[in-house]
N, C-alpha and C. Protein backbone atom coordinates (compact mmCIF):
# COMPACT_ATOMS: atom_id res chain seq x y z
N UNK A 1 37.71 104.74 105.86
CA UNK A 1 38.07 103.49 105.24
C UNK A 1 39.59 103.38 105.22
N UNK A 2 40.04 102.42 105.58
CA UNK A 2 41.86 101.78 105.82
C UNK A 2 41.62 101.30 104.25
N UNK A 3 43.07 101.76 103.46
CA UNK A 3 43.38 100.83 102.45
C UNK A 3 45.07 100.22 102.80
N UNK A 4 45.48 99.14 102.45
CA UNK A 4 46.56 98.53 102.37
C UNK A 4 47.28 98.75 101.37
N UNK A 5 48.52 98.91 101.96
CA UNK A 5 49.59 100.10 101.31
C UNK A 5 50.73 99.03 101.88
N UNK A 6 51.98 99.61 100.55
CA UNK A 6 53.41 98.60 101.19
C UNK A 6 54.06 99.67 101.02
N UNK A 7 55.30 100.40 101.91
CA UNK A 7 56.28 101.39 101.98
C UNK A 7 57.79 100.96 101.95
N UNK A 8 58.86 101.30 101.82
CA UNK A 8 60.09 100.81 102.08
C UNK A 8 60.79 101.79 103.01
N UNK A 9 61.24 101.34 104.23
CA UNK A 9 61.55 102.13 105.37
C UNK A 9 62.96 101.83 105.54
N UNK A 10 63.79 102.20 105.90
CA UNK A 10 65.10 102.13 106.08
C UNK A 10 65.34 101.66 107.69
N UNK A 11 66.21 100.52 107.75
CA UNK A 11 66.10 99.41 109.26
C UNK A 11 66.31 100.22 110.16
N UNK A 12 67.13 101.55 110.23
CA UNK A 12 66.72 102.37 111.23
C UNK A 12 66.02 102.79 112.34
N UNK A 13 65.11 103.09 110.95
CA UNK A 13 64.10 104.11 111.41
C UNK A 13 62.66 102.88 111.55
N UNK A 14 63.11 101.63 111.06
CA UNK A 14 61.74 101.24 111.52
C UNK A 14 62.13 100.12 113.19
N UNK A 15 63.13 100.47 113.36
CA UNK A 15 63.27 99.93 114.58
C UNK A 15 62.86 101.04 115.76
N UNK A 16 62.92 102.56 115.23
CA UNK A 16 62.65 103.29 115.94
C UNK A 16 61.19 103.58 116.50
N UNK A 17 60.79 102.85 114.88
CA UNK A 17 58.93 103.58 115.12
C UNK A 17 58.46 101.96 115.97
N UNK A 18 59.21 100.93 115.68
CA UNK A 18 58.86 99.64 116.61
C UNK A 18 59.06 99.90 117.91
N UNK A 19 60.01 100.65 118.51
CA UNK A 19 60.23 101.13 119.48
C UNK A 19 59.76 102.25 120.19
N UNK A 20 58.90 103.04 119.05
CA UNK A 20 57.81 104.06 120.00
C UNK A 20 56.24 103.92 119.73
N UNK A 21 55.63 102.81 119.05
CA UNK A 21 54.31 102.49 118.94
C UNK A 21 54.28 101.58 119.65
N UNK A 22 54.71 101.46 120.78
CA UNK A 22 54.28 100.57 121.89
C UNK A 22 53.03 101.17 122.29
N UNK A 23 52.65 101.89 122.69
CA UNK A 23 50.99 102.67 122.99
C UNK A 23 50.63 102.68 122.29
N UNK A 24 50.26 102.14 121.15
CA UNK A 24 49.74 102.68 120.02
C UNK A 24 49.35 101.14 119.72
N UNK A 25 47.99 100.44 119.16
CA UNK A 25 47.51 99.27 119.28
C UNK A 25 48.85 98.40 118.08
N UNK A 26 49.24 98.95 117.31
CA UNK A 26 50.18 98.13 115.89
C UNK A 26 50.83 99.14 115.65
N UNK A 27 51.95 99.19 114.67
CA UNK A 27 52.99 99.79 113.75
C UNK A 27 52.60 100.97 112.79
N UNK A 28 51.16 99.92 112.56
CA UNK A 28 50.51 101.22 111.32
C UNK A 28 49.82 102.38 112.17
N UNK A 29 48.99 101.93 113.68
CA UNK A 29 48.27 103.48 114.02
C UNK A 29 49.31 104.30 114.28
N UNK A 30 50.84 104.11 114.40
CA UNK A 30 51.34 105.01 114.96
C UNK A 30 52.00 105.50 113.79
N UNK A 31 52.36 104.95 112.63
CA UNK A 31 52.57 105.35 111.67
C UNK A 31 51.78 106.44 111.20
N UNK A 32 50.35 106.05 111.20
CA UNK A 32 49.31 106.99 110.48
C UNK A 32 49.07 108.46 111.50
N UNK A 33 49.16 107.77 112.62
CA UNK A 33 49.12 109.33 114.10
C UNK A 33 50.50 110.00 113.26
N UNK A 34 51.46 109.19 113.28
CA UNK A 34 52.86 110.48 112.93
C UNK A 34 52.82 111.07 111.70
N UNK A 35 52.25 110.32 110.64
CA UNK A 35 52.29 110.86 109.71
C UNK A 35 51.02 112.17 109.18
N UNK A 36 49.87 111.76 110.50
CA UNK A 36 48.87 113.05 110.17
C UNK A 36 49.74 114.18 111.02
N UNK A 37 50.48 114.16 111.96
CA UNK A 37 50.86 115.20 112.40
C UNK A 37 51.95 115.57 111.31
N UNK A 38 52.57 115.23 110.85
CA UNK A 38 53.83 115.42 109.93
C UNK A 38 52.92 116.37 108.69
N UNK A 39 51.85 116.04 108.16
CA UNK A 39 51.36 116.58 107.30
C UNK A 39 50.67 118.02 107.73
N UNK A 40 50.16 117.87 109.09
CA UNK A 40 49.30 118.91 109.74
C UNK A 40 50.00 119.90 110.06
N UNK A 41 51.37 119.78 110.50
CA UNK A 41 52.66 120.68 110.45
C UNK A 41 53.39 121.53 108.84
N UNK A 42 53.28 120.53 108.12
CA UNK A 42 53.69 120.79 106.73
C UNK A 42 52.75 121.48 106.33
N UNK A 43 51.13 121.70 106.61
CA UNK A 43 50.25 122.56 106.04
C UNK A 43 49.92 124.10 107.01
N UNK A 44 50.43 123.82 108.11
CA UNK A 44 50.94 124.90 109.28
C UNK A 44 52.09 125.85 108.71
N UNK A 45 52.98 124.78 108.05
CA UNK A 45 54.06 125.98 107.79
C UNK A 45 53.67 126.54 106.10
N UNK A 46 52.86 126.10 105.70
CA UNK A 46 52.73 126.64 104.29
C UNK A 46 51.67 127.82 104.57
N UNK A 47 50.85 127.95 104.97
CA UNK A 47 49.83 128.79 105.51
C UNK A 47 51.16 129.61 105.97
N UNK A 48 51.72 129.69 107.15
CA UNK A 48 52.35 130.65 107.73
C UNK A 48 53.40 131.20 106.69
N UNK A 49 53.68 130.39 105.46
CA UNK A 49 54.75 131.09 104.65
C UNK A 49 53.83 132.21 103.81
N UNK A 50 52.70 131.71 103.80
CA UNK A 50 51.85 132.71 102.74
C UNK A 50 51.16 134.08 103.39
N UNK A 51 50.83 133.41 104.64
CA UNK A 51 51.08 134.83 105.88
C UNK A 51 52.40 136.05 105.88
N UNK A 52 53.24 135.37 106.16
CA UNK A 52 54.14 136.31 106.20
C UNK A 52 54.47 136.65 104.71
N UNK A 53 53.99 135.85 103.99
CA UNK A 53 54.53 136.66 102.45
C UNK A 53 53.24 138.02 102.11
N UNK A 54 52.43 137.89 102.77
CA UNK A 54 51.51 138.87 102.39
C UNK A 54 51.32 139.68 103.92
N UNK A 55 52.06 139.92 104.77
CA UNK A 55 52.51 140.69 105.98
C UNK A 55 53.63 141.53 105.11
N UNK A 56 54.16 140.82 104.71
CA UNK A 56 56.03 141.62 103.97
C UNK A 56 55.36 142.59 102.71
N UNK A 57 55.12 141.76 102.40
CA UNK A 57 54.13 142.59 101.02
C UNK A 57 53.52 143.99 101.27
N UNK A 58 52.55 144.07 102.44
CA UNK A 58 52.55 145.27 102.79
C UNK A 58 53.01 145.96 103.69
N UNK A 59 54.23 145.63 104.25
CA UNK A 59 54.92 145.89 105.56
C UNK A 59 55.56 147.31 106.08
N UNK A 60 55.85 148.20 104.48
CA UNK A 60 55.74 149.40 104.79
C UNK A 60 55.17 150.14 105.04
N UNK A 61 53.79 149.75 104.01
CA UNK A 61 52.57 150.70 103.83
C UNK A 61 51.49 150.83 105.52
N UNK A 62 52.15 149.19 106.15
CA UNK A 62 51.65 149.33 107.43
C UNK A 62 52.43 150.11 108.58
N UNK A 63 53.92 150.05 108.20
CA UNK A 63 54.85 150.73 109.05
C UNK A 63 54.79 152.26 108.95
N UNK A 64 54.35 152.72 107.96
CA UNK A 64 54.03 154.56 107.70
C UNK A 64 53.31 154.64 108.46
N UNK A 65 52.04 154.13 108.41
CA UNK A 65 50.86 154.20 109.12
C UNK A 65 50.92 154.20 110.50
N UNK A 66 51.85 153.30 111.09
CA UNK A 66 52.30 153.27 112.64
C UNK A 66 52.97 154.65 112.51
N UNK A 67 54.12 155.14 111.89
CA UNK A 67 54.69 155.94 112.49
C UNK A 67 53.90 157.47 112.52
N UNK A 68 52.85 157.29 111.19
CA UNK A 68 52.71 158.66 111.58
C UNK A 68 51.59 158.47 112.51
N UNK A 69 50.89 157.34 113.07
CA UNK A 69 50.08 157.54 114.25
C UNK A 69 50.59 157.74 115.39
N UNK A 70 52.27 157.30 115.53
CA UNK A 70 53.14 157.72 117.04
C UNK A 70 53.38 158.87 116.73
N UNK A 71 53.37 159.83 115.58
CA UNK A 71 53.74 161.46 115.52
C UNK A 71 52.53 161.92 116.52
N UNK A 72 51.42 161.44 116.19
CA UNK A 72 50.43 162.23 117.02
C UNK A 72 50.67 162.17 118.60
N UNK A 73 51.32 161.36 118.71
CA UNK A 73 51.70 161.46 120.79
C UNK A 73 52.41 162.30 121.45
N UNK A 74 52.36 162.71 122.49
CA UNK A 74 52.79 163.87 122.83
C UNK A 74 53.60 163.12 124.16
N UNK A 75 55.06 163.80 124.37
CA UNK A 75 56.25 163.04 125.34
C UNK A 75 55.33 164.26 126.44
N UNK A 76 55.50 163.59 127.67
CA UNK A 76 55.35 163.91 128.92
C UNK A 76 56.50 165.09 129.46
């Protein structure tokens, strides 16, 4: 379901998005295409911040573990 919405855009930037929703049937699908990617990115990088915060978190306890499994190798 579309609901009708009013935004305030700065003359800029809405000459810009007039100028790249030419493929795009109106102003608003390309609005709504940029803005699901804008969000789909913003929830990409929050996931990946909570990744690496729980990579760091255990990052030693995984790095011991590497090193003492390279003790077991034997140099040629």
């Amino acid at each position: 379901m579309k609901v009708k919405t009013s935004i305030t855009l700065s003359e800029d930037l809405l000459e810009t998005i007039d100028a790249m929703s030419a493929p795009y049937k109106n102003r608003s699908e390309f609005i709504e295409f940029a803005l699901r990617q804008a969000v789909a990115q913003m929830i990409r990088d929050e996931r990946n911040a909570r990744d690496l915060e729980i990579i760091n978190q255990y990052a030693d306890e995984i790095n011991a573990e590497v090193e003492d499994a390279l003790s077991y190798q034997t140099m040629p």
